[in-house]
N, C-alpha and C. Protein backbone atom coordinates (compact mmCIF):
# COMPACT_ATOMS: atom_id res chain seq x y z
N UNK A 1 28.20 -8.73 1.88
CA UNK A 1 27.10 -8.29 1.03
C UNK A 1 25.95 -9.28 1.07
N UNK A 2 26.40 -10.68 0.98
CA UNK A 2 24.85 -11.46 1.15
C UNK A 2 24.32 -11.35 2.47
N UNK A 3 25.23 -11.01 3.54
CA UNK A 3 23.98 -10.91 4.85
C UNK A 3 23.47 -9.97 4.74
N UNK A 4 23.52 -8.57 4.12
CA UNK A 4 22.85 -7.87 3.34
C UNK A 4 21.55 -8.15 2.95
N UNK A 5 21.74 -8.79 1.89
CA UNK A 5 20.42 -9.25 1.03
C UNK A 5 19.49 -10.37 1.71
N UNK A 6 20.03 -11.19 2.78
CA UNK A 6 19.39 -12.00 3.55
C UNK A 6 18.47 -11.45 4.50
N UNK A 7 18.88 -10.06 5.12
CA UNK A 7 17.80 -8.88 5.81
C UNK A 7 17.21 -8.27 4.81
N UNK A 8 17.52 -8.10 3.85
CA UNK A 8 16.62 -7.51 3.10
C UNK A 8 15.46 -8.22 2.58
N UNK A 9 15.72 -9.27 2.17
CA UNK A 9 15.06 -9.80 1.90
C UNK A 9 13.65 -10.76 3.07
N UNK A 10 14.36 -10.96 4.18
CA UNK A 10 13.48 -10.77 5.57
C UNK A 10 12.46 -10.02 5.52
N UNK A 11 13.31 -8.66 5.81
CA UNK A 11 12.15 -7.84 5.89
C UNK A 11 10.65 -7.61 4.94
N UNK A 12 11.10 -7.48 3.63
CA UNK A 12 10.38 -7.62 2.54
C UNK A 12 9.46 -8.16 2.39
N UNK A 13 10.09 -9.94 3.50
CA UNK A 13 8.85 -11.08 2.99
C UNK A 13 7.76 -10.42 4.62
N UNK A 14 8.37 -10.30 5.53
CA UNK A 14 7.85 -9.40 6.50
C UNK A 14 6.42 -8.78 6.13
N UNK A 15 7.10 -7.58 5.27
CA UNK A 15 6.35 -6.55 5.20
C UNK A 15 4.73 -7.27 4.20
N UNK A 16 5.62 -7.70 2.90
CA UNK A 16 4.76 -8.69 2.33
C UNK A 16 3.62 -9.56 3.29
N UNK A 17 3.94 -9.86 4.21
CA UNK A 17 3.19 -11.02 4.68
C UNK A 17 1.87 -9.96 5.50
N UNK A 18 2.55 -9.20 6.11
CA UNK A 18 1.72 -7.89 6.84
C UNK A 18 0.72 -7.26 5.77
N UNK A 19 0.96 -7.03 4.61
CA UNK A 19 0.04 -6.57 3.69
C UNK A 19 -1.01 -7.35 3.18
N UNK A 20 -0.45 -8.84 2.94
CA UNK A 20 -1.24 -9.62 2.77
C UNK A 20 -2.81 -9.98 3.99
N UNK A 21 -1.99 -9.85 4.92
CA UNK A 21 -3.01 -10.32 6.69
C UNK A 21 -4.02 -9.28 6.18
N UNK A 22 -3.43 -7.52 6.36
CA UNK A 22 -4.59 -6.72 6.34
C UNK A 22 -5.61 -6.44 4.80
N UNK A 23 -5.04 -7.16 3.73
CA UNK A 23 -5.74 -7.25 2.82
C UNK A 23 -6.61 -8.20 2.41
N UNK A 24 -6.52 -9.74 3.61
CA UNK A 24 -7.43 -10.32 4.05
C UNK A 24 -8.45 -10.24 5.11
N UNK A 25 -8.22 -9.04 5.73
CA UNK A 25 -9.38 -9.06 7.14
C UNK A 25 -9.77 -8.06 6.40
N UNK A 26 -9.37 -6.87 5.49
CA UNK A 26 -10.35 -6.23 5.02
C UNK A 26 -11.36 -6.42 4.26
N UNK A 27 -11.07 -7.65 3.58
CA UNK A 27 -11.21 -8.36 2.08
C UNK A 27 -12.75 -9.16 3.15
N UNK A 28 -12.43 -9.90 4.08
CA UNK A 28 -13.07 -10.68 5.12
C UNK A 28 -14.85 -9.56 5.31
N UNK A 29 -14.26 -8.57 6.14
CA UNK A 29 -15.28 -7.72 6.62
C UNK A 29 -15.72 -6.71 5.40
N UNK A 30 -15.41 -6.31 4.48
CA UNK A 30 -16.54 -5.99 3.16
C UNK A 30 -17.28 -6.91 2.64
N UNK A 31 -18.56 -6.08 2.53
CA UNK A 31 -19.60 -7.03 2.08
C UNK A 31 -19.43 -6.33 0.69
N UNK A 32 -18.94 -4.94 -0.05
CA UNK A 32 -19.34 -5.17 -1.19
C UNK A 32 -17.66 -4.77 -1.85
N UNK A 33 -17.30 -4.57 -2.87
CA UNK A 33 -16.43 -3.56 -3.68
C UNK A 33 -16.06 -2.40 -3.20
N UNK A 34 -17.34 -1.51 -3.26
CA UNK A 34 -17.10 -0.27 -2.16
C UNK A 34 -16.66 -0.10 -0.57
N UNK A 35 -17.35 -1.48 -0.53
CA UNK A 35 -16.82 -1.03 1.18
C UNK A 35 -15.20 -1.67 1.40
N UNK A 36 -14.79 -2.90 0.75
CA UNK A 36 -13.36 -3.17 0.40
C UNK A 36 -12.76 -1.76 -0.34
N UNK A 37 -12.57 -1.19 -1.56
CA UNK A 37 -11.86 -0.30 -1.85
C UNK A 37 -11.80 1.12 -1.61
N UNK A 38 -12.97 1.58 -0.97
CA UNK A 38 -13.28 3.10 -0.66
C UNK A 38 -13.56 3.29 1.39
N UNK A 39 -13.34 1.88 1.71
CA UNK A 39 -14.11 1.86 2.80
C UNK A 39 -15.50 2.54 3.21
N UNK A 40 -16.32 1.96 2.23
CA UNK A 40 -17.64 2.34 2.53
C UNK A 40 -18.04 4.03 2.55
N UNK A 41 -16.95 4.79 2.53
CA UNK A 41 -16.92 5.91 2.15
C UNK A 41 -16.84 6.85 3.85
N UNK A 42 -16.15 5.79 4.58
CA UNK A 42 -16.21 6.27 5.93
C UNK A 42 -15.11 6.82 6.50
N UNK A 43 -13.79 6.96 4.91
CA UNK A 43 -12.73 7.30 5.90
C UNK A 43 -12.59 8.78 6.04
N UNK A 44 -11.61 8.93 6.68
CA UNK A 44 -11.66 10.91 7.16
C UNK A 44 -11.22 11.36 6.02
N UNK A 45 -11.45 12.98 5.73
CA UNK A 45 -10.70 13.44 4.49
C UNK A 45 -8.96 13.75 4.61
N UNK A 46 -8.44 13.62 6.02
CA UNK A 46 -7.03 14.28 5.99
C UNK A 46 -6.54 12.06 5.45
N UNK A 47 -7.14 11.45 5.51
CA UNK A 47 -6.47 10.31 5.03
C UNK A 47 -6.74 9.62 3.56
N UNK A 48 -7.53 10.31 2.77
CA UNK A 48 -7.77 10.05 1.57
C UNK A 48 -6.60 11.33 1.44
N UNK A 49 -6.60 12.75 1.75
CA UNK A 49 -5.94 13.48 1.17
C UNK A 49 -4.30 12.96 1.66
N UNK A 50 -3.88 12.58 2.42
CA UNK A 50 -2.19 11.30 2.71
C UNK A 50 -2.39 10.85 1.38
N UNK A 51 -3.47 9.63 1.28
CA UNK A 51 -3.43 8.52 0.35
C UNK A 51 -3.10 9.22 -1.22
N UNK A 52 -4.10 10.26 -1.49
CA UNK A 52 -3.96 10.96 -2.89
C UNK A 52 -2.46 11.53 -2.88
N UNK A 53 -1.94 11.81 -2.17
CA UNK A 53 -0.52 12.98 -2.52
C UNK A 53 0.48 12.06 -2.71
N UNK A 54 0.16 10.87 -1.50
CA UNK A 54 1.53 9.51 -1.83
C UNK A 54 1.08 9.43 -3.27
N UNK A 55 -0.10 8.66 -3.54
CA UNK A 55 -0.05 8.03 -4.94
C UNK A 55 0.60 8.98 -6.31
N UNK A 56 0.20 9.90 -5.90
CA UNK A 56 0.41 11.17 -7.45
C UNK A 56 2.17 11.26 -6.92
N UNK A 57 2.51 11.41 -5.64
CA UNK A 57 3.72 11.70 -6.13
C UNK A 57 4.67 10.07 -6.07
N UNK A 58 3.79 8.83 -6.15
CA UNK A 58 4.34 7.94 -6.60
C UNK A 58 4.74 7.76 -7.68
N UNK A 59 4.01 8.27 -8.37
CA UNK A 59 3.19 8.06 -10.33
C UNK A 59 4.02 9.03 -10.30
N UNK A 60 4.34 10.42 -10.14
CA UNK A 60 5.10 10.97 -10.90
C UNK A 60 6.56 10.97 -10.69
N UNK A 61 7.14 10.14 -9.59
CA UNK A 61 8.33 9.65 -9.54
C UNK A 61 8.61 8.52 -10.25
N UNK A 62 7.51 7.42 -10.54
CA UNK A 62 7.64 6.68 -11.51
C UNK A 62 7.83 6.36 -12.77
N UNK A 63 6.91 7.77 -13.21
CA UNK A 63 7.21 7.97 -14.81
C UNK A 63 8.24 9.03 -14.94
N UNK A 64 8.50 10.07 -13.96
CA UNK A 64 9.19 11.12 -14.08
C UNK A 64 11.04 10.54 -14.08
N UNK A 65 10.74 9.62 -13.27
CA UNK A 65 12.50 10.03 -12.71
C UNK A 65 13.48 8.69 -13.92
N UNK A 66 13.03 7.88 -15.05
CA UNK A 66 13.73 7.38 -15.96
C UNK A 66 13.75 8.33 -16.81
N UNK A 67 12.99 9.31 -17.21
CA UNK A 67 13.08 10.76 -17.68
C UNK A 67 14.57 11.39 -17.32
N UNK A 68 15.30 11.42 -16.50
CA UNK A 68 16.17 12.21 -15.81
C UNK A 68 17.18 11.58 -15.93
């Protein structure tokens, strides 16, 4: 079981570290708020509409499923 949690925990810091990189080169190349959080308003609509359906059905697995 702990070599288990020793990959798991790998990966995690992994993934962590990967989120961090691209939330600094994005962070890097916006000049304002908007262009960091909306991307300047340049991204396509089939990837805001991905982004919206993950989040809502994040949020409603989040609040929904200690409900159950």
């Amino acid at each position: 079981m702990n070599g288990a949690i020793v990959w798991l925990a790998i990966f995690v810091g992994l993934y962590w570290m990967y989120c961090i990189y691209w939330g600094i080169k994005g962070a890097s190349s916006a000049y304002t708020a908007s262009d960091y959080f909306i991307a300047g308003r340049r991204i396509p609509i089939w990837v805001f509409v991905l982004a919206a359906t993950a989040t809502s059905f994040s949020g409603w697995t989040f609040i929904g499923h200690p409900g159950l």
